[in-house]
Protein backbone atom coordinates (compact mmCIF):
# COMPACT_ATOMS: atom_id res chain seq x y z
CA UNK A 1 0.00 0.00 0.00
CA UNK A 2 1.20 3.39 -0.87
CA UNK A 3 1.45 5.91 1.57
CA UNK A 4 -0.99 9.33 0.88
CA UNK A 5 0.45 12.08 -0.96
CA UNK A 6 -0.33 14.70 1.08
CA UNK A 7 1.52 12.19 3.68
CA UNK A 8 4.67 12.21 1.15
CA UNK A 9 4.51 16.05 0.82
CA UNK A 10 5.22 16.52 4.14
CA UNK A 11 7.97 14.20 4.25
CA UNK A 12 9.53 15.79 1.15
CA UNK A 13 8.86 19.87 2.74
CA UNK A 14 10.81 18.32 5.74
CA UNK A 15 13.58 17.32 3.99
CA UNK A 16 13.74 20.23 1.92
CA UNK A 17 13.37 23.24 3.65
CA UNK A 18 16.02 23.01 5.70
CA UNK A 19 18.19 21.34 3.29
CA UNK A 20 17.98 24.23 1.12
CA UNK A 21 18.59 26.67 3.68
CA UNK A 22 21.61 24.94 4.53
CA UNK A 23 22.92 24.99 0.69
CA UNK A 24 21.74 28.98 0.49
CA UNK A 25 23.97 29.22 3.42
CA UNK A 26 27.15 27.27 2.72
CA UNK A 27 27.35 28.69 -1.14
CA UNK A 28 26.09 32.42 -0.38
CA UNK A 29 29.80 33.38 -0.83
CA UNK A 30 30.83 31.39 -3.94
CA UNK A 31 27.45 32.08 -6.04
CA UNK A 32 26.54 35.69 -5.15
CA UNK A 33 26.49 37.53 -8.26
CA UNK A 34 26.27 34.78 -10.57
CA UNK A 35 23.38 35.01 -13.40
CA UNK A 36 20.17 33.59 -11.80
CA UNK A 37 20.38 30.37 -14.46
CA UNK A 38 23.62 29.26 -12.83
CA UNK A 39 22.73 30.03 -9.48
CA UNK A 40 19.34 27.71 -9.91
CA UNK A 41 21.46 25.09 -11.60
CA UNK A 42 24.20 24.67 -8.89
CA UNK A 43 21.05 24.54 -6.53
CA UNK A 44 18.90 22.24 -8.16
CA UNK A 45 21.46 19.66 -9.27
CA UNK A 46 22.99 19.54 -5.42
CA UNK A 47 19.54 19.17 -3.96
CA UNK A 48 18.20 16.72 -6.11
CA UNK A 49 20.98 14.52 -5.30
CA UNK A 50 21.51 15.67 -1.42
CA UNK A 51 17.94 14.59 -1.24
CA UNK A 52 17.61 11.28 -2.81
CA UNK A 53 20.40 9.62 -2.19
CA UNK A 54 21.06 11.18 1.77
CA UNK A 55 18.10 12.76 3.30
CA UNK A 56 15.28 10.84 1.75
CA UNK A 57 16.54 7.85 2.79
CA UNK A 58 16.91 9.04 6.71
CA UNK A 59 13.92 10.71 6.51
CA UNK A 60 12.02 7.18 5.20
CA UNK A 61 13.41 6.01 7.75
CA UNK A 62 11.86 8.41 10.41
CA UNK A 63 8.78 8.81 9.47
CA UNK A 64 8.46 5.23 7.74
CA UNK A 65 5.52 3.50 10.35
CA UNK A 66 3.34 7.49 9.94
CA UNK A 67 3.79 7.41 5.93
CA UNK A 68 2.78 3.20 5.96
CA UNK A 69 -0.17 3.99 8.76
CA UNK A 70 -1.61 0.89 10.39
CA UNK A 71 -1.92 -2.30 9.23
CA UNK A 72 -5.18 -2.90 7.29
CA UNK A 73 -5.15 -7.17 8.66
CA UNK A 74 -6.90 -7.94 12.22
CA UNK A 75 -4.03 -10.82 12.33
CA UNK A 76 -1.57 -10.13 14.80
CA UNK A 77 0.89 -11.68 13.20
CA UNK A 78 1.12 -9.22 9.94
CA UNK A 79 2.04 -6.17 12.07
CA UNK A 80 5.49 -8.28 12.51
């Protein structure tokens, strides 16, 4: 069963916002003044990655049983 959306949008806004804050932080001094285009590019490219292949995966891990809910079986033995 696949978690709600609204459930993974949550998930996702956690992981970004302060992920991004953190990257407008650290490269504030390298990028300022750079042409918009390049300044989204750097960005983009080191967020996408940051957050699939680090935070996602932590944050999956966190908030794994809220996103998966309850089991839907009244055996005891599926919640295992």
């Amino acid at each position: 069963m696949r978690p709600p959306r609204y459930k993974l949008a949550v998930v996702s806004w956690l992981a970004i916002y302060p992920l991004i804050t953190l990257l407008l932080w650290a490269l504030t001094p390298w990028i300022k003044g750079a042409p918009v285009p390049v300044v989204t590019l750097i960005l983009s490219a080191t967020l996408v990655t940051a957050q699939t292949y680090v935070v996602m995966p932590v944050m999956l891990r966190i908030f794994g049983r809220w996103l998966r809910g309850k089991p839907l079986s009244d055996d005891p033995q599926a919640e295992s």
